[in-house]
N, C-alpha and C. Protein backbone atom coordinates (compact mmCIF):
# COMPACT_ATOMS: atom_id res chain seq x y z
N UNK A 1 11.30 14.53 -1.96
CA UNK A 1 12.54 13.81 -2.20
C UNK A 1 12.83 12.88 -1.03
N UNK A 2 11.95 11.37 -1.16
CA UNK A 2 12.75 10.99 -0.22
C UNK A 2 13.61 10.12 -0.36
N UNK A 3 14.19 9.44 1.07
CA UNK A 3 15.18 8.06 0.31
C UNK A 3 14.92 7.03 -0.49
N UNK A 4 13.82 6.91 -0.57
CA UNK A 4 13.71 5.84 -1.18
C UNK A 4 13.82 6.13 -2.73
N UNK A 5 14.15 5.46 -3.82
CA UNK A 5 15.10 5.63 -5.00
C UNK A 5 14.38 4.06 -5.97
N UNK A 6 14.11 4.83 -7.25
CA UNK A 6 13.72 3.63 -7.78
C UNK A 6 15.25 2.58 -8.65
N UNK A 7 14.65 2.04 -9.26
CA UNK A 7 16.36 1.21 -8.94
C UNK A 7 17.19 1.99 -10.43
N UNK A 8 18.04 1.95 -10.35
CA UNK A 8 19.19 2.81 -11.09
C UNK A 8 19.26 1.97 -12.38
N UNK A 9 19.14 2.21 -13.62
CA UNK A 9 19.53 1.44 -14.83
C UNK A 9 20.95 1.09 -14.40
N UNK A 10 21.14 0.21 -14.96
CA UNK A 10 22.62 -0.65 -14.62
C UNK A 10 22.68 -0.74 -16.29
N UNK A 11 24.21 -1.00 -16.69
CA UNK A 11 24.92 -1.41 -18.41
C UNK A 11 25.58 -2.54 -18.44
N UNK A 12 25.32 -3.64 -18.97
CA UNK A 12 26.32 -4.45 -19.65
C UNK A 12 26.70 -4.74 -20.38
N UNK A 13 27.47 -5.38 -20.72
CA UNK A 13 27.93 -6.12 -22.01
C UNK A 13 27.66 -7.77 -22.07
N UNK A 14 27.03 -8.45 -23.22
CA UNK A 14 26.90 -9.75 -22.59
C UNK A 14 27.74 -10.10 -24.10
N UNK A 15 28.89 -11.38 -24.21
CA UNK A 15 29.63 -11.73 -25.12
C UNK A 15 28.94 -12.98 -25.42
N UNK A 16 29.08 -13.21 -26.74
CA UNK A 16 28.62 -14.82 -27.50
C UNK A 16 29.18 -15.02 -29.05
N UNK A 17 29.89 -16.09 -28.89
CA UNK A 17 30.01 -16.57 -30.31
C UNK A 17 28.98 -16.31 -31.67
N UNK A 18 29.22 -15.63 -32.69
CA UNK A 18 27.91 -15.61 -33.54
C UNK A 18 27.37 -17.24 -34.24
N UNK A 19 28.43 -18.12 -33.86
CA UNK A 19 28.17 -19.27 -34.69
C UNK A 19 27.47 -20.11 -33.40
N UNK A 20 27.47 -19.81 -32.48
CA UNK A 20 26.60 -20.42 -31.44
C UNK A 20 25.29 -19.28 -31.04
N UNK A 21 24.91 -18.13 -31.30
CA UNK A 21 24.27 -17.11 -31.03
C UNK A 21 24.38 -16.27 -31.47
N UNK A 22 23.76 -15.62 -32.58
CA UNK A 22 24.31 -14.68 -32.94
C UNK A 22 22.85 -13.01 -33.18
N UNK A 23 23.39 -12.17 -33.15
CA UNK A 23 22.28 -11.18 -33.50
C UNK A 23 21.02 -11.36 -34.50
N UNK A 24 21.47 -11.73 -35.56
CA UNK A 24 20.48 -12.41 -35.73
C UNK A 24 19.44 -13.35 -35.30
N UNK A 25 20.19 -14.12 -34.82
CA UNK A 25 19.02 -15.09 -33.59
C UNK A 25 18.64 -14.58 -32.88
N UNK A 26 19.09 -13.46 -32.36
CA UNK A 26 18.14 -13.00 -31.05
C UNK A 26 16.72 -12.33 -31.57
N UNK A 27 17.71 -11.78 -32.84
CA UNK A 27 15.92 -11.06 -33.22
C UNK A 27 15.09 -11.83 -34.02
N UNK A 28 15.78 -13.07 -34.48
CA UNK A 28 14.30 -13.99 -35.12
C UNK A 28 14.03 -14.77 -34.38
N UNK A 29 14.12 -14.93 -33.23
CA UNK A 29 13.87 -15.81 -31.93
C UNK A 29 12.25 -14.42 -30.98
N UNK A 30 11.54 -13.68 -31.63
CA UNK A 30 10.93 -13.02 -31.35
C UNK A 30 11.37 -12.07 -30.36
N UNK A 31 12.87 -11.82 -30.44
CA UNK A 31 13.37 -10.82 -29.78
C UNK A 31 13.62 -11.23 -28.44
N UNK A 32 13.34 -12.59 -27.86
CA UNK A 32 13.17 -12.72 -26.77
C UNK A 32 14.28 -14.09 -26.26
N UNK A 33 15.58 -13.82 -25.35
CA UNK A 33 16.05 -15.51 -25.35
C UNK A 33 16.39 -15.61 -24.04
N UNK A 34 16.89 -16.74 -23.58
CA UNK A 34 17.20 -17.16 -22.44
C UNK A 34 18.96 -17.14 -22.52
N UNK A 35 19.32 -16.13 -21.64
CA UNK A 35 20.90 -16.20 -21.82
C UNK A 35 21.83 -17.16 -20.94
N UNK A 36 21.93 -18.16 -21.82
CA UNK A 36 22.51 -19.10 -20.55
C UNK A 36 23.74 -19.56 -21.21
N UNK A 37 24.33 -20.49 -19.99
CA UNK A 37 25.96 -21.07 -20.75
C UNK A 37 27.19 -20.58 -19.81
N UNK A 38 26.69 -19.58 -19.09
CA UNK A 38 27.86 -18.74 -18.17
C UNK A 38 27.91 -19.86 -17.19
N UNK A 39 29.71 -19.94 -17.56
CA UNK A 39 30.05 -20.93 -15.85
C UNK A 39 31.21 -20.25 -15.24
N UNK A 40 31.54 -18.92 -15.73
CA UNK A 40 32.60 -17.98 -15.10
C UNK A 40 31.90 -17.68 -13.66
N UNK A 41 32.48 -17.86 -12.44
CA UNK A 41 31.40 -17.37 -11.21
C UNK A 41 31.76 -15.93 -11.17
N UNK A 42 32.51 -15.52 -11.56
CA UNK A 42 32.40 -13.53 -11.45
C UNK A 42 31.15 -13.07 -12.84
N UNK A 43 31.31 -14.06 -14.11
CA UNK A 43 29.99 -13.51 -14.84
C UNK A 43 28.94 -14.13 -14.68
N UNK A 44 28.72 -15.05 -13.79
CA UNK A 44 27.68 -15.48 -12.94
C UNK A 44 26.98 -14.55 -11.94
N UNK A 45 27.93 -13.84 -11.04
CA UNK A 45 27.93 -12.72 -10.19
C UNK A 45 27.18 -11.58 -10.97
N UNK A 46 28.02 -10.90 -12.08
CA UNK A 46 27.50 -10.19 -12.81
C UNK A 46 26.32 -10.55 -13.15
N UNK A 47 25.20 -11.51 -13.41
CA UNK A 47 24.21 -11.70 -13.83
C UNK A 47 23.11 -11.67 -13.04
N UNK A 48 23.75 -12.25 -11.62
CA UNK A 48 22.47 -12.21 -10.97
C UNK A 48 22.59 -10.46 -10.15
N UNK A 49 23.23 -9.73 -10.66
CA UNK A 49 23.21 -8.80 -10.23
C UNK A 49 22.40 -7.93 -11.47
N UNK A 50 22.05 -8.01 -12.63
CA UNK A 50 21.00 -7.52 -13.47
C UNK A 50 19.77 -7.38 -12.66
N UNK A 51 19.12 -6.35 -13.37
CA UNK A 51 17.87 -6.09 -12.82
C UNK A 51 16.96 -5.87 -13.97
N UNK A 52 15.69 -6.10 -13.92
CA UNK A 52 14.81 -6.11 -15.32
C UNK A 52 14.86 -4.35 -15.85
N UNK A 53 14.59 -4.30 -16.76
CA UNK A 53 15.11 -3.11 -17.56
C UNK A 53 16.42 -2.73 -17.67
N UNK A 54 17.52 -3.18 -17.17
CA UNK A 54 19.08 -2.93 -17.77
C UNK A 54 19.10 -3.49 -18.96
N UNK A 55 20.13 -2.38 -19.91
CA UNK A 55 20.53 -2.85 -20.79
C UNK A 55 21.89 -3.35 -21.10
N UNK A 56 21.87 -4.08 -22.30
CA UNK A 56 23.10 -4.83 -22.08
C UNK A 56 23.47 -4.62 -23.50
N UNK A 57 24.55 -4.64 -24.09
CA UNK A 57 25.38 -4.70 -25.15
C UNK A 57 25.13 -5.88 -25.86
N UNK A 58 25.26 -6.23 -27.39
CA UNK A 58 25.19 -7.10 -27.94
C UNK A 58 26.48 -7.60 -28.13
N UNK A 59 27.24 -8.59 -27.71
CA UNK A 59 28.27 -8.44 -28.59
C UNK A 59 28.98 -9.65 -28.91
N UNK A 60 29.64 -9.52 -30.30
CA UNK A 60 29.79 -10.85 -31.44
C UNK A 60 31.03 -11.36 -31.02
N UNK A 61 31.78 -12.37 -30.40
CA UNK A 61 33.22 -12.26 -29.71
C UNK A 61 33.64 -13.56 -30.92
N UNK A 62 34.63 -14.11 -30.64
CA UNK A 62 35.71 -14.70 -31.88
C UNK A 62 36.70 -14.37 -32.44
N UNK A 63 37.13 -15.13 -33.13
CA UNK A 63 38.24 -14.50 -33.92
C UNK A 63 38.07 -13.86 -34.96
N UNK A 64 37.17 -13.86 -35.51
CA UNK A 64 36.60 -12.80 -36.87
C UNK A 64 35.76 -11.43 -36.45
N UNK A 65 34.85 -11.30 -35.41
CA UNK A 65 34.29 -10.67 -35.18
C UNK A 65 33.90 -10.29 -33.76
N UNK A 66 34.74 -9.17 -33.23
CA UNK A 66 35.18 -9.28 -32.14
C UNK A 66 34.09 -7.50 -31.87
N UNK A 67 32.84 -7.31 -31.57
CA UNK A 67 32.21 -6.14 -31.96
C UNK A 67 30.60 -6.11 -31.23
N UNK A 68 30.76 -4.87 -31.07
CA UNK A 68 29.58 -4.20 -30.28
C UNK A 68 28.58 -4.55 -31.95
N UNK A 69 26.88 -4.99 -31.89
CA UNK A 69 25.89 -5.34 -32.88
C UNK A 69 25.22 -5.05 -32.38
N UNK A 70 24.30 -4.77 -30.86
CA UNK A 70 22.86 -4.08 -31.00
C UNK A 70 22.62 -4.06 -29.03
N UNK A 71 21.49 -4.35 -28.88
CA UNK A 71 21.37 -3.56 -26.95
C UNK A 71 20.36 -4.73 -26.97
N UNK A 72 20.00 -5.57 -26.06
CA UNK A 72 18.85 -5.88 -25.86
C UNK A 72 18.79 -5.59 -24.07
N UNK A 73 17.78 -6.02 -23.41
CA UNK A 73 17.08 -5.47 -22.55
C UNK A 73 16.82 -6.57 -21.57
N UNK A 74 17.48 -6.30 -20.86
CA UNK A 74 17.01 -7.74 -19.12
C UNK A 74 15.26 -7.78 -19.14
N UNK A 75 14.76 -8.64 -19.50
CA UNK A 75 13.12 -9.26 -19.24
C UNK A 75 13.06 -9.90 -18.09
N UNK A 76 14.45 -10.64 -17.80
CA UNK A 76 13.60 -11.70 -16.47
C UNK A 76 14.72 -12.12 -15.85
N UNK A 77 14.69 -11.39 -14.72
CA UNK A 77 15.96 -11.11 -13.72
C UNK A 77 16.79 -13.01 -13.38
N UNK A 78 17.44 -13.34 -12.66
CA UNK A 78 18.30 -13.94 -12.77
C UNK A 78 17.23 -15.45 -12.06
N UNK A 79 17.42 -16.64 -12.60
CA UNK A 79 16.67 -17.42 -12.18
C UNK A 79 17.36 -18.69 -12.84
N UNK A 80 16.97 -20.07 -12.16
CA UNK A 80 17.30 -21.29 -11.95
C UNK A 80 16.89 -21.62 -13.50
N UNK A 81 17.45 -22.11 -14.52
CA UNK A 81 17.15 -23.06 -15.30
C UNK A 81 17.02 -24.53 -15.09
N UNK A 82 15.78 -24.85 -15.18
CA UNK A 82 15.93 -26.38 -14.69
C UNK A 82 15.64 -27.22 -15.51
N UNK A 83 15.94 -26.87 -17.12
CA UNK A 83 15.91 -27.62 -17.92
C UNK A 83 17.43 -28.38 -18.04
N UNK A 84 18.33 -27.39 -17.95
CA UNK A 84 19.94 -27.59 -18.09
C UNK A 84 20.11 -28.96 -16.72
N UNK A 85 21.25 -29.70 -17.66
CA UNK A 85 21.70 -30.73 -16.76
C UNK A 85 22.34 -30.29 -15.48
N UNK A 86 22.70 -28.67 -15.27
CA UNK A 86 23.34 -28.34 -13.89
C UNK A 86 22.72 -27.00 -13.26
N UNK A 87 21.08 -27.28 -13.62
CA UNK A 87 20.68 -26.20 -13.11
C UNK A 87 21.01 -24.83 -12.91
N UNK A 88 21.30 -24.92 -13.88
CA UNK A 88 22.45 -23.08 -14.43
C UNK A 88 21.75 -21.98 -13.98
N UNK A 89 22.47 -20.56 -14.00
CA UNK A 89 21.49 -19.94 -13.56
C UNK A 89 21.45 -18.80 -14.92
N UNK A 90 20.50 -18.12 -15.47
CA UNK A 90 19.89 -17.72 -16.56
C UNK A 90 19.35 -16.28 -16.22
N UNK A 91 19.35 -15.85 -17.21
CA UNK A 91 18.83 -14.63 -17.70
C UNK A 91 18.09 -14.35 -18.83
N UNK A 92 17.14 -13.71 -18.94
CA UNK A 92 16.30 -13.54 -19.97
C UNK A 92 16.40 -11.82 -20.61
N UNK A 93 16.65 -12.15 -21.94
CA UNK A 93 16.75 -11.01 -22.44
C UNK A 93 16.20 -10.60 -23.84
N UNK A 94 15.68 -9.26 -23.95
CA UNK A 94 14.65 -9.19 -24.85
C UNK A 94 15.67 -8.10 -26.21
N UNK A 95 15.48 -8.35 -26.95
CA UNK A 95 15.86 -7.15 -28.46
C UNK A 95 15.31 -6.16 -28.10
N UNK A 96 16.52 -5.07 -28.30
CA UNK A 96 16.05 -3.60 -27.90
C UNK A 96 16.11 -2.97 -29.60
N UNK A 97 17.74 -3.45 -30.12
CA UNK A 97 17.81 -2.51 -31.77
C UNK A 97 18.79 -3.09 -31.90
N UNK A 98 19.29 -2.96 -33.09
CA UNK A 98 20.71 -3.46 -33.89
C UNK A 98 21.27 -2.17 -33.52
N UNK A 99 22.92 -2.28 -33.36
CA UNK A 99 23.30 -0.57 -33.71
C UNK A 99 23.63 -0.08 -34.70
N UNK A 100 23.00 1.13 -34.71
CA UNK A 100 23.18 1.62 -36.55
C UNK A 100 24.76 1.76 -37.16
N UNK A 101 25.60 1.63 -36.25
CA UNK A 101 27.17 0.88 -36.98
C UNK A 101 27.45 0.23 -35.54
N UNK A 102 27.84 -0.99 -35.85
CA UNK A 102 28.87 -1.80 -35.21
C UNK A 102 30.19 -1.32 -34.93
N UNK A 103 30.10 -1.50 -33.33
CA UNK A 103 31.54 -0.49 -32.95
C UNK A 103 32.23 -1.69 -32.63
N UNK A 104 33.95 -2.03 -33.32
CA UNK A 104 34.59 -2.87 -33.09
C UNK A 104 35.78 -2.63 -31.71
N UNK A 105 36.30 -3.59 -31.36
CA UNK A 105 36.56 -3.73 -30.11
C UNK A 105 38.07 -3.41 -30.21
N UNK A 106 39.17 -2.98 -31.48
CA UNK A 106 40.30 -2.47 -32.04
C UNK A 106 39.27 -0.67 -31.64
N UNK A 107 38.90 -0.43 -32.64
CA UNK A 107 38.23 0.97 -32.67
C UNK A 107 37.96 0.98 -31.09
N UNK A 108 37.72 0.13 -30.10
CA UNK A 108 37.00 0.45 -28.82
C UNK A 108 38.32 1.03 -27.96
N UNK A 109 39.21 0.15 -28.03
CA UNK A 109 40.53 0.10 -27.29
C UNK A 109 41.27 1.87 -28.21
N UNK A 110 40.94 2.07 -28.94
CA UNK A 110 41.45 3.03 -29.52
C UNK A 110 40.90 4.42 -29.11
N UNK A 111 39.85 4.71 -28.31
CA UNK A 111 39.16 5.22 -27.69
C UNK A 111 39.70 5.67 -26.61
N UNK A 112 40.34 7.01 -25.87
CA UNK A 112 40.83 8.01 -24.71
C UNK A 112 39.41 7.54 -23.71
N UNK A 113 38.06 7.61 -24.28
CA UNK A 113 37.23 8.06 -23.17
C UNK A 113 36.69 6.49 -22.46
N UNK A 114 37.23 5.23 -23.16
CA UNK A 114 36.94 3.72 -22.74
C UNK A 114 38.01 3.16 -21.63
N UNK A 115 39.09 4.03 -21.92
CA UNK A 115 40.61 3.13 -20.65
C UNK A 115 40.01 2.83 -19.34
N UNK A 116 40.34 1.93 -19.38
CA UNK A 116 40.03 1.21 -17.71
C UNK A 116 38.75 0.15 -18.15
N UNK A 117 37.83 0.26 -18.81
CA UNK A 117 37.03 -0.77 -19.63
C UNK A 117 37.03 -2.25 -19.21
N UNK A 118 36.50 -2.97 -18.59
CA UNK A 118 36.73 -4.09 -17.88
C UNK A 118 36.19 -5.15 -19.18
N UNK A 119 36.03 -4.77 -20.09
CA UNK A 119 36.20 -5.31 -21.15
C UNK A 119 37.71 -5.52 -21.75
N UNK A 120 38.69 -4.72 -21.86
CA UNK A 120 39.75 -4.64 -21.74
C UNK A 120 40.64 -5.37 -20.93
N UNK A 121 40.25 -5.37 -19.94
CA UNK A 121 41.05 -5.71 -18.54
C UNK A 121 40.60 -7.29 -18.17
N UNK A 122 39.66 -7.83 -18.74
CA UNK A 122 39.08 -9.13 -18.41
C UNK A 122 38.59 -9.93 -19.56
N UNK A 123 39.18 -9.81 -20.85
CA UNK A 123 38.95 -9.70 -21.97
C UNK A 123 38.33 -11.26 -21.86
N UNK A 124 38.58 -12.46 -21.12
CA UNK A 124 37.66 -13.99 -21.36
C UNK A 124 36.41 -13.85 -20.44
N UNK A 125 36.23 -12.42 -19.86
CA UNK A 125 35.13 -12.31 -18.96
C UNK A 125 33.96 -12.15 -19.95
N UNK A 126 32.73 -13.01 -19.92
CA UNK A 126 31.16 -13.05 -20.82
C UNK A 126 30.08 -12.17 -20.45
N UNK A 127 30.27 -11.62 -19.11
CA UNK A 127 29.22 -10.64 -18.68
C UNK A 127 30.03 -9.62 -18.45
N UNK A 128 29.88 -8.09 -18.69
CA UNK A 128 30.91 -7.41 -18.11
C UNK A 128 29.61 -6.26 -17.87
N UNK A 129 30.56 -5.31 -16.34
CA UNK A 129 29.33 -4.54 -16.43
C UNK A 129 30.36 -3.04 -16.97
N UNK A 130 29.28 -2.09 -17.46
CA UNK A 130 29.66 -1.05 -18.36
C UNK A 130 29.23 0.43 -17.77
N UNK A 131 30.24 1.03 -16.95
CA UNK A 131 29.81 2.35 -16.19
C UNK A 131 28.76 2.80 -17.34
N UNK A 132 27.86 3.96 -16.46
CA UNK A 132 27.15 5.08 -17.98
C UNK A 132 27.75 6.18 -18.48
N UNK A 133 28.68 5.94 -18.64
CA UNK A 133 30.04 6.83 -19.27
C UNK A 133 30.80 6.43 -20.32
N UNK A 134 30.65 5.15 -20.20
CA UNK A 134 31.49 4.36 -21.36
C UNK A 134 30.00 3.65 -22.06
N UNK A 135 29.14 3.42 -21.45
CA UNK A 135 27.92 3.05 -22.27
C UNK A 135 27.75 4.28 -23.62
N UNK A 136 27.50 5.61 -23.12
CA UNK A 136 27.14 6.56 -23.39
C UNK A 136 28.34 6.63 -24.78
N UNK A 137 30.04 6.96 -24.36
CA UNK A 137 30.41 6.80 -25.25
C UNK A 137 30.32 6.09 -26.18
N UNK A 138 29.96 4.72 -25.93
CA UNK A 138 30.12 3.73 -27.21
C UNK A 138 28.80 3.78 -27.80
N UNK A 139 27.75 4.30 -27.36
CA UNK A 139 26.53 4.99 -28.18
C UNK A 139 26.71 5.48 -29.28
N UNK A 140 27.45 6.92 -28.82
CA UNK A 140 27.82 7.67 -29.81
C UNK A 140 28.69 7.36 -30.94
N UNK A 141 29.80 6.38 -30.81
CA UNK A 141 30.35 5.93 -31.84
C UNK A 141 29.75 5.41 -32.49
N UNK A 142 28.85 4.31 -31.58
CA UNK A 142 28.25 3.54 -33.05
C UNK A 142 26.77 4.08 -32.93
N UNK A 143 26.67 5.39 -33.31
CA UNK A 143 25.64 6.03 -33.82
C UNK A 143 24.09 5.66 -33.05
N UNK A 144 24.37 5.00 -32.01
CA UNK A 144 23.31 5.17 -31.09
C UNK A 144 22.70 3.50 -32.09
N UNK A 145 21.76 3.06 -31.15
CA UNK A 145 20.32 1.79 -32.03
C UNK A 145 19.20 2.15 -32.24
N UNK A 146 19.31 1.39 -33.18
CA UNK A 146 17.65 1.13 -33.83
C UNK A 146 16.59 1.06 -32.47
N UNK A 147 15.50 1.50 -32.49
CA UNK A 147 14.67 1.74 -30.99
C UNK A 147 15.21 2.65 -30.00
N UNK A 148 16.33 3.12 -29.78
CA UNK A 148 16.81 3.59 -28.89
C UNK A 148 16.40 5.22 -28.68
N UNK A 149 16.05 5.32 -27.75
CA UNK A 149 16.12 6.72 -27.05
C UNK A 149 16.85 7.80 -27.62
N UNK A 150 16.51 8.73 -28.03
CA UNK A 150 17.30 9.83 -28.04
C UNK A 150 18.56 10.26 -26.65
N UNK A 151 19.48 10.24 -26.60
CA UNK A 151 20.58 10.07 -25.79
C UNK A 151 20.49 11.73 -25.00
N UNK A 152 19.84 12.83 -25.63
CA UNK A 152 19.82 14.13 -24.84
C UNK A 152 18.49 14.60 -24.53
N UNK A 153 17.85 13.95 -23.77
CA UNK A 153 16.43 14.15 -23.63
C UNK A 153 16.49 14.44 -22.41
């Protein structure tokens, strides 16, 4: 046992319009996209603080559909887009599963074991990060994803 520690899964949540991005696109896009568009500098912060293998929340934001849809998976830690006219900085993220029910964000707030939820508390924030306590809970509500791990292993 020594100090040295391999790096800790980290949780987020990453938010997107479905009519500009939506779950579907991510998974007919070969599961694989470039998450860009963030000009919040705290969900900027949040991003380059991802590490490859965190997972992140899918989720559909708007006025119609305001809801947890599936997990995909940090591929390619935080880096310069230099296609974008302002050299943005990007994230790459891969399809992990749809979730086998969509947990809505009324049902989320309705939830004892989510309070304090910086989803809640920062509600125009696009990256949010998600203790593994409230990840875990919102698993279980929405019945865990497609690909996903058995949660008691």
């Amino acid at each position: 046992m020594g100090d040295e520690k391999a790096h800790d899964k980290q949780y987020w949540l990453l938010k997107t319009e479905p009519g500009e991005w939506s779950w579907d696109d991510q998974a007919a896009n070969g599961g694989v996209s470039r998450w860009d568009g963030v000009k919040n500098k705290q969900a900027q912060k949040n991003m380059r603080a991802m590490k490859r293998g965190d997972l992140c929340f899918f989720y559909h934001s708007g006025s119609k559909s305001r809801r947890i849809v599936g997990v995909v998976s940090v591929a390619k830690e935080w880096y310069l887009n230099r296609d974008a006219k302002d050299k943005e900085g990007v994230v790459d993220v891969r399809a992990v599963g749809e979730m086998r029910r969509a947990v809505d964000l009324k049902e989320m707030k309705g939830e004892d074991g989510l309070k304090g939820f910086d989803l809640f508390r920062q509600p125009r924030l696009s990256v949010v990060p998600v203790p593994e306590k409230i990840w875990e809970r919102i698993c279980e509500i929405g019945g865990g994803f497609e690909g996903g791990a058995a949660e008691d292993e």
